[in-house]
Structures are given as C-alpha cells and as structure tokens.
C-alpha atoms as a PDB file:
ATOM      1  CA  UNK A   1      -4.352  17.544  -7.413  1.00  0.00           C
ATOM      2  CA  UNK A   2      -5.912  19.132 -10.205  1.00  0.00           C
ATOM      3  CA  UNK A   3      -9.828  17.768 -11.373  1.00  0.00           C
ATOM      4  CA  UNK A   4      -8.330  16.786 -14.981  1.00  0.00           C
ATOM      5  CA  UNK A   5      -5.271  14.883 -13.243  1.00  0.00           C
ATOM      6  CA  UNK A   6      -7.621  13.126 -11.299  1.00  0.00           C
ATOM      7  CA  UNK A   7      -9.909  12.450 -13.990  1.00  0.00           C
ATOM      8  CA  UNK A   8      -6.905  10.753 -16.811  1.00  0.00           C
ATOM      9  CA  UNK A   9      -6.151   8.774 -13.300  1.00  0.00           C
ATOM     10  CA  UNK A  10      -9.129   7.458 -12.862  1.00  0.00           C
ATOM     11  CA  UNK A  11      -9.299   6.568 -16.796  1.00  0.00           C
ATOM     12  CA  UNK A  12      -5.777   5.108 -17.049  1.00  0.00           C
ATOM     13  CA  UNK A  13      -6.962   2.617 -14.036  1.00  0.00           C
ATOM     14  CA  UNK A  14     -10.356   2.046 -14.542  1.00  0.00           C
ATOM     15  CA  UNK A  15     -10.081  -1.181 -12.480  1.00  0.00           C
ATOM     16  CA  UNK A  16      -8.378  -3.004  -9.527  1.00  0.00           C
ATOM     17  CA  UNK A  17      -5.760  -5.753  -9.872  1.00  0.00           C
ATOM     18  CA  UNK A  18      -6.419  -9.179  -9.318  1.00  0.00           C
ATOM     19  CA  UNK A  19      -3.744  -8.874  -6.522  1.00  0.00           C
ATOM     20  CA  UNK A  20      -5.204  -5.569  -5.120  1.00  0.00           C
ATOM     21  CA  UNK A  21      -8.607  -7.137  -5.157  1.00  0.00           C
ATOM     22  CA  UNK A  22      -6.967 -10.393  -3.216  1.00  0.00           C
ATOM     23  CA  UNK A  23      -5.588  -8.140  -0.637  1.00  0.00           C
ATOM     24  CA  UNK A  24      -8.631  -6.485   0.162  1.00  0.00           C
ATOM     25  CA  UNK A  25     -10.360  -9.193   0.327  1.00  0.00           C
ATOM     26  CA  UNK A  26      -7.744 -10.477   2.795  1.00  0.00           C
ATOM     27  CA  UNK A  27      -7.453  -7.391   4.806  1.00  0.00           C
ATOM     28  CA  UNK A  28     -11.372  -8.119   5.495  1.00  0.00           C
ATOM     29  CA  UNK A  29     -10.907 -11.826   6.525  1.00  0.00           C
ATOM     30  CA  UNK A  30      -7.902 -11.270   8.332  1.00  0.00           C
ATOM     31  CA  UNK A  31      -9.937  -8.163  10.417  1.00  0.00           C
ATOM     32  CA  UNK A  32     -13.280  -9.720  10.755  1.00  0.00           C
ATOM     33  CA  UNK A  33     -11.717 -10.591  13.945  1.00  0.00           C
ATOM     34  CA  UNK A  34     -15.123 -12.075  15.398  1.00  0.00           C
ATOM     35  CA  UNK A  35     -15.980 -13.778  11.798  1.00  0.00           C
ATOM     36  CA  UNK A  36     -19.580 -12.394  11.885  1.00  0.00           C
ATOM     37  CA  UNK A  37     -18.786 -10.884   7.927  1.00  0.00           C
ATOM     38  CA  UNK A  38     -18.793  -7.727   8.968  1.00  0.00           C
ATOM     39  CA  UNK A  39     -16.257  -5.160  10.148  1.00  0.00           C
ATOM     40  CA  UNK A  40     -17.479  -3.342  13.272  1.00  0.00           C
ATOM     41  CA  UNK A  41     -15.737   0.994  13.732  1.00  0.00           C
ATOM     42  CA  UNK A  42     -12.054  -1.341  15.174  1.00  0.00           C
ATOM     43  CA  UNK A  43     -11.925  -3.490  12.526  1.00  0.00           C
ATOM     44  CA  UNK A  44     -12.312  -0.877   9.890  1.00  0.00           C
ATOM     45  CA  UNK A  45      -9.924   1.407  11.126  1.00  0.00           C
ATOM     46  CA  UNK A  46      -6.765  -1.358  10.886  1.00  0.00           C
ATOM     47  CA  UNK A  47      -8.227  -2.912   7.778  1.00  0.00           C
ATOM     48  CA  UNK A  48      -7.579   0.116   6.081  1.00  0.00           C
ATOM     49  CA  UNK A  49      -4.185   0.936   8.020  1.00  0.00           C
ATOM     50  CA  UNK A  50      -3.374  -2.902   6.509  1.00  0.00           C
ATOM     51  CA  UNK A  51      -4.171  -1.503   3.206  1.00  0.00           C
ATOM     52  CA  UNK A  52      -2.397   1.637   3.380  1.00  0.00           C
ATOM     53  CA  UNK A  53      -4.794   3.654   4.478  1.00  0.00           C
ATOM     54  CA  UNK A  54      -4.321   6.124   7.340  1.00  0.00           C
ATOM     55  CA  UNK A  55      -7.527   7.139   8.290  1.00  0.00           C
ATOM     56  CA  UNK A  56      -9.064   9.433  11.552  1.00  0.00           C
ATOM     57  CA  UNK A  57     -11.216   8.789  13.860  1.00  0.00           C
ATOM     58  CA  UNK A  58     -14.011  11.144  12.135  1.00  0.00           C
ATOM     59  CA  UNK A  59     -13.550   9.513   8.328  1.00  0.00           C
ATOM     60  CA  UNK A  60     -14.238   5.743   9.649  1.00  0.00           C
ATOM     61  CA  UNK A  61     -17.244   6.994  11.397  1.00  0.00           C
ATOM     62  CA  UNK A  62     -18.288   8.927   8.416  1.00  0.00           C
ATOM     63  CA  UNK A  63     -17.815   5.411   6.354  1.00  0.00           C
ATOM     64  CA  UNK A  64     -19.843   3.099   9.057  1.00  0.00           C
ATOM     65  CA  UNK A  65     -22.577   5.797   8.832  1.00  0.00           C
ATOM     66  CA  UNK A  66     -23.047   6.066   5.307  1.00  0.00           C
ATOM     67  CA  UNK A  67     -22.758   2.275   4.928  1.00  0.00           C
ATOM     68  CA  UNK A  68     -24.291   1.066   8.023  1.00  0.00           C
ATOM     69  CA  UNK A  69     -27.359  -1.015   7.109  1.00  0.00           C
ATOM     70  CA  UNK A  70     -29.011  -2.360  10.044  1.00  0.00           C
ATOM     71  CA  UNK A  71     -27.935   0.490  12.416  1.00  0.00           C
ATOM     72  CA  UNK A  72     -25.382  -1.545  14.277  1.00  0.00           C
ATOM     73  CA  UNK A  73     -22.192   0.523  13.389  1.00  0.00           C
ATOM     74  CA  UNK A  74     -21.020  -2.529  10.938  1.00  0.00           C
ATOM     75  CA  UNK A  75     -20.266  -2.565   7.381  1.00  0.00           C
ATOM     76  CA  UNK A  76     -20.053  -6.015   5.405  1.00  0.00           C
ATOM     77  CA  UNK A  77     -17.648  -7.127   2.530  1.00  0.00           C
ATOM     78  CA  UNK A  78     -19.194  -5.721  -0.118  1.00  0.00           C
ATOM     79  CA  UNK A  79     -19.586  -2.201   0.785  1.00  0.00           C
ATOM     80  CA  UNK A  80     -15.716  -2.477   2.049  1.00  0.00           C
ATOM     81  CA  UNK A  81     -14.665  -3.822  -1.189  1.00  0.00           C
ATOM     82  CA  UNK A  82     -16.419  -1.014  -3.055  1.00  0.00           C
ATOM     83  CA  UNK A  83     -14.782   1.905  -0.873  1.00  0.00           C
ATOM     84  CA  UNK A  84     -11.171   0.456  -0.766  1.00  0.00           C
ATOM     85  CA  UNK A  85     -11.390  -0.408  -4.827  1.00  0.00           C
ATOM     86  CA  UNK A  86     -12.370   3.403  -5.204  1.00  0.00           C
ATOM     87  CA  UNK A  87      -9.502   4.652  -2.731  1.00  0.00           C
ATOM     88  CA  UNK A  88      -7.370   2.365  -4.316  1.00  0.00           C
ATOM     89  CA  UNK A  89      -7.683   3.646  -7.554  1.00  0.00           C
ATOM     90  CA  UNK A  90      -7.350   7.124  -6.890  1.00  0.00           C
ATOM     91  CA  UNK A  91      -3.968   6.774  -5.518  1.00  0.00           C
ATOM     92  CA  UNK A  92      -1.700   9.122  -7.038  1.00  0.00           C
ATOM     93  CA  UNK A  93       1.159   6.033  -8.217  1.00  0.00           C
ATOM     94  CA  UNK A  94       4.243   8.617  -7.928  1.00  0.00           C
ATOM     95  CA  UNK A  95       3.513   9.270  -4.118  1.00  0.00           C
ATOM     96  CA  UNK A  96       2.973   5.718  -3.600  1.00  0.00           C
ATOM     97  CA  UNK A  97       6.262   5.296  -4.960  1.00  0.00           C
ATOM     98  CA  UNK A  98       8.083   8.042  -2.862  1.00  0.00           C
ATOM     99  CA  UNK A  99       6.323   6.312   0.095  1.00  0.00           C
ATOM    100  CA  UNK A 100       7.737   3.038  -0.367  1.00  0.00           C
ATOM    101  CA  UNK A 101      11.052   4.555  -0.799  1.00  0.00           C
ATOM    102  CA  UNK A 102      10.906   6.205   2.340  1.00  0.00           C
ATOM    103  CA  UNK A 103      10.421   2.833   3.599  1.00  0.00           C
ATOM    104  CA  UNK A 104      13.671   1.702   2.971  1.00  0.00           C
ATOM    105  CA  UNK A 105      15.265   4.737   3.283  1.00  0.00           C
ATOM    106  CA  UNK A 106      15.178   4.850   7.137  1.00  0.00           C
ATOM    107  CA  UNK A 107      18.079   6.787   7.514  1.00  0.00           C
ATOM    108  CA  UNK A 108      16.927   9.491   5.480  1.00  0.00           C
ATOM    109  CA  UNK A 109      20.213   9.665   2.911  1.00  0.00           C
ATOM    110  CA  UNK A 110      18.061   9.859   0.108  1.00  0.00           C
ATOM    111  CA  UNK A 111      19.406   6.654  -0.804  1.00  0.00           C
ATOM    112  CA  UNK A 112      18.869   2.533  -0.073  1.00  0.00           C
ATOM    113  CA  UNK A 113      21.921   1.075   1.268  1.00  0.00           C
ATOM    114  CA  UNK A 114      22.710  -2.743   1.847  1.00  0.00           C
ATOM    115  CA  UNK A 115      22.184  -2.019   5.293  1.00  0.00           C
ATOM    116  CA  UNK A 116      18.706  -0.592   4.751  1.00  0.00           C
ATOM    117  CA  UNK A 117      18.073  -3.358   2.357  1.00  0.00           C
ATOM    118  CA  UNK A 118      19.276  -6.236   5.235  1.00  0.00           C
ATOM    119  CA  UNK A 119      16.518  -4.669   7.588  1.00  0.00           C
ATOM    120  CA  UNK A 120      13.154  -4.564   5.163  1.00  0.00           C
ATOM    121  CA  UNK A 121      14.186  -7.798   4.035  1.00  0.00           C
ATOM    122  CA  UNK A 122      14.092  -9.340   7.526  1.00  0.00           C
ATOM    123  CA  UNK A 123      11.116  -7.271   8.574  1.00  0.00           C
ATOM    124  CA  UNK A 124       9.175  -9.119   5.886  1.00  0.00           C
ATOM    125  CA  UNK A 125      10.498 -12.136   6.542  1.00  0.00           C
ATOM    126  CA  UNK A 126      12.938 -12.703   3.466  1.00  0.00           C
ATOM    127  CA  UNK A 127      16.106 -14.884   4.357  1.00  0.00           C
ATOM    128  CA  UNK A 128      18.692 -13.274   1.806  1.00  0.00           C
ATOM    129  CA  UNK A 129      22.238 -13.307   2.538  1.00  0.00           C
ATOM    130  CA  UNK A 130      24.668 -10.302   2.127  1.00  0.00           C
ATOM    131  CA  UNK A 131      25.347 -11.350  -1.180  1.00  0.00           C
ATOM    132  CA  UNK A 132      22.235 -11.802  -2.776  1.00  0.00           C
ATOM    133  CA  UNK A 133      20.976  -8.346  -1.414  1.00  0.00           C
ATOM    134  CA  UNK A 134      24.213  -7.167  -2.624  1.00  0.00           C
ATOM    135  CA  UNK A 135      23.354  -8.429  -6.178  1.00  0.00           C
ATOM    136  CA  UNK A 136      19.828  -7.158  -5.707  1.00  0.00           C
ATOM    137  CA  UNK A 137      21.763  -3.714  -5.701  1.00  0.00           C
ATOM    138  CA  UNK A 138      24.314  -3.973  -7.854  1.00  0.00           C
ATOM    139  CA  UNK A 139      21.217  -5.146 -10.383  1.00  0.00           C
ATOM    140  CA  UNK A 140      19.563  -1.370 -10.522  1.00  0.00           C
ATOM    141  CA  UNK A 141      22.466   0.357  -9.208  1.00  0.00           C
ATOM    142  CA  UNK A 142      22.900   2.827 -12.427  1.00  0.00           C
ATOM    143  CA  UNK A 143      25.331   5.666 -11.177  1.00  0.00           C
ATOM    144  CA  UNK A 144      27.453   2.302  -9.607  1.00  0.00           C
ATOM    145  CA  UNK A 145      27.850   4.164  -6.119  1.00  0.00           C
ATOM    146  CA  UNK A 146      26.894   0.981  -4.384  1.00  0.00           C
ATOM    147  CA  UNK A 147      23.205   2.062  -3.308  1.00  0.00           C
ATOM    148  CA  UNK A 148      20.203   2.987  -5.036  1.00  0.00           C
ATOM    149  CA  UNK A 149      18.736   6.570  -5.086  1.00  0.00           C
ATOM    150  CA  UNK A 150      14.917   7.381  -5.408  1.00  0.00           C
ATOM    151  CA  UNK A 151      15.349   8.053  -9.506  1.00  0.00           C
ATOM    152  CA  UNK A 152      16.921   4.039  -9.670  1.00  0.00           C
ATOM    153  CA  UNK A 153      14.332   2.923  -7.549  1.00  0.00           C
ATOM    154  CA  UNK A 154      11.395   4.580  -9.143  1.00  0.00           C
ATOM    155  CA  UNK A 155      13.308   2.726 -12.424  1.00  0.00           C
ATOM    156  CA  UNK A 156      12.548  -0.769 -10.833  1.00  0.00           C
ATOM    157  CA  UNK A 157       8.842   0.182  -9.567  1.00  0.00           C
ATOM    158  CA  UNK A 158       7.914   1.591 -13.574  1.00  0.00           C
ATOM    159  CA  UNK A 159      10.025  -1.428 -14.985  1.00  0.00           C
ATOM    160  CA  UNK A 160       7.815  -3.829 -13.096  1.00  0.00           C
ATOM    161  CA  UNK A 161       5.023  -2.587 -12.620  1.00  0.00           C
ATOM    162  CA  UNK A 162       3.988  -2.009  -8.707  1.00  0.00           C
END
C-alpha cells in the first residue's frame, strides 16, 4: 500500500468509532482473564484475535516489550487502547470488506446463498427463519439470481456504513 494511500486513510479516519472504541474496551475486560487491569503475553494475543487481529508470536512480544512498564511482561488498558485505535484505523476498509465476505461465503461460489446466510446467522446467535433471511436477500439481491455476490454485498457494507 502506497505511503500517500496510507496517508488520505489515515486523514479520512482520523478517529475511532464510539462502537470500535466500546469493543476494545471490551476485548480488554473480557481478556483480563485474572482482572488485575492488565493483559499479560496470553491475553494479548486473543484480545487482538477478538478484534481481528492475527498476530505472531514475535509481534505480541515486540508490543509487551515496548509497552511493558514495570518489567513484568504486562501491558494495561491504556497502552492497549492506544495500539488497537492505531491498527484500527489503518485498516484498509475494502479488504475488511472482502474479509467479511469470505465469511459468509464458505463455500467459496463467490456468492452468499440462503444456506450460507442460515449458518452465520446461527453462529452468531440470530434466530431468523427461512423467510426472513430469504427477505434479507431478496432486499440487496440486484441481478435477482437469488444470492448476493461480493459487488451487492460491498453495496450493503458502503450503504450502511460498516
């Protein structure tokens, strides 16, 4: 990704949602697994998987190092806060699109079916019916084929804003 891409990124998006900063701070409370407000090399390391984040061995050491400030491999709320907010925000919105596509597109057909709809909706917990996933569908279906392809569904993530 080119410096000047980067750069009209980072100005577009100058600063996290409220509902990104919620999650974060979430992700930390959630993770803080022995509630001492801090997150020790574990904790870190699914934090950020929580958020997104897939992250080595090597690059949450690197972080716990740099932000370590009593020498006890821990780093506390606000240091987390300040490095997810940054990674956050330089997330390139297109891929995080064609991510969450691939999410429902488990089948790799390039599209979303009703099927593939049926199973993200009960991963997450969502009670729809047939019909109202149907509708869901039918809703942002464009080309009317019955399923939505990546250009419908990038449609519904620019349309409202995710």
């Amino acid at each position: 990704m080119s410096i000047l891409y980067k750069q009209k990124l980072r100005n577009f998006r100058q600063e996290a949602t409220e509902e990104q900063k919620l999650e974060i701070k979430e992700a930390f409370e959630l993770f803080d697994t022995d509630k001492d407000s801090a997150l020790d090399y574990h904790e870190l390391k699914v934090a950020m998987r929580a958020l997104g984040f897939e992250v080595k061995k090597s690059e949450v050491l690197k972080i716990l190092r740099e932000h370590d400030k009593n020498g006890k491999g821990l780093i506390d709320y606000d240091d987390f806060y300040k490095i997810m907010v940054e990674r956050i925000l330089e997330r390139n919105p297109m891929e995080e699109m064609k991510k969450a596509f691939h999410l429902f597109d488990e089948d790799n057909t390039g599209k979303i079916s009703l099927k593939n709809l049926k199973k993200v909706a009960k991963e997450i917990g969502e009670d729809l019916d047939d019909e109202e996933l149907q509708a869901m569908i039918d809703e942002f279906d464009l080309d009317q084929d019955g399923e939505i392809n990546e250009q419908e569904f990038y449609s519904i993530m620019n349309e409202h804003e995710f």
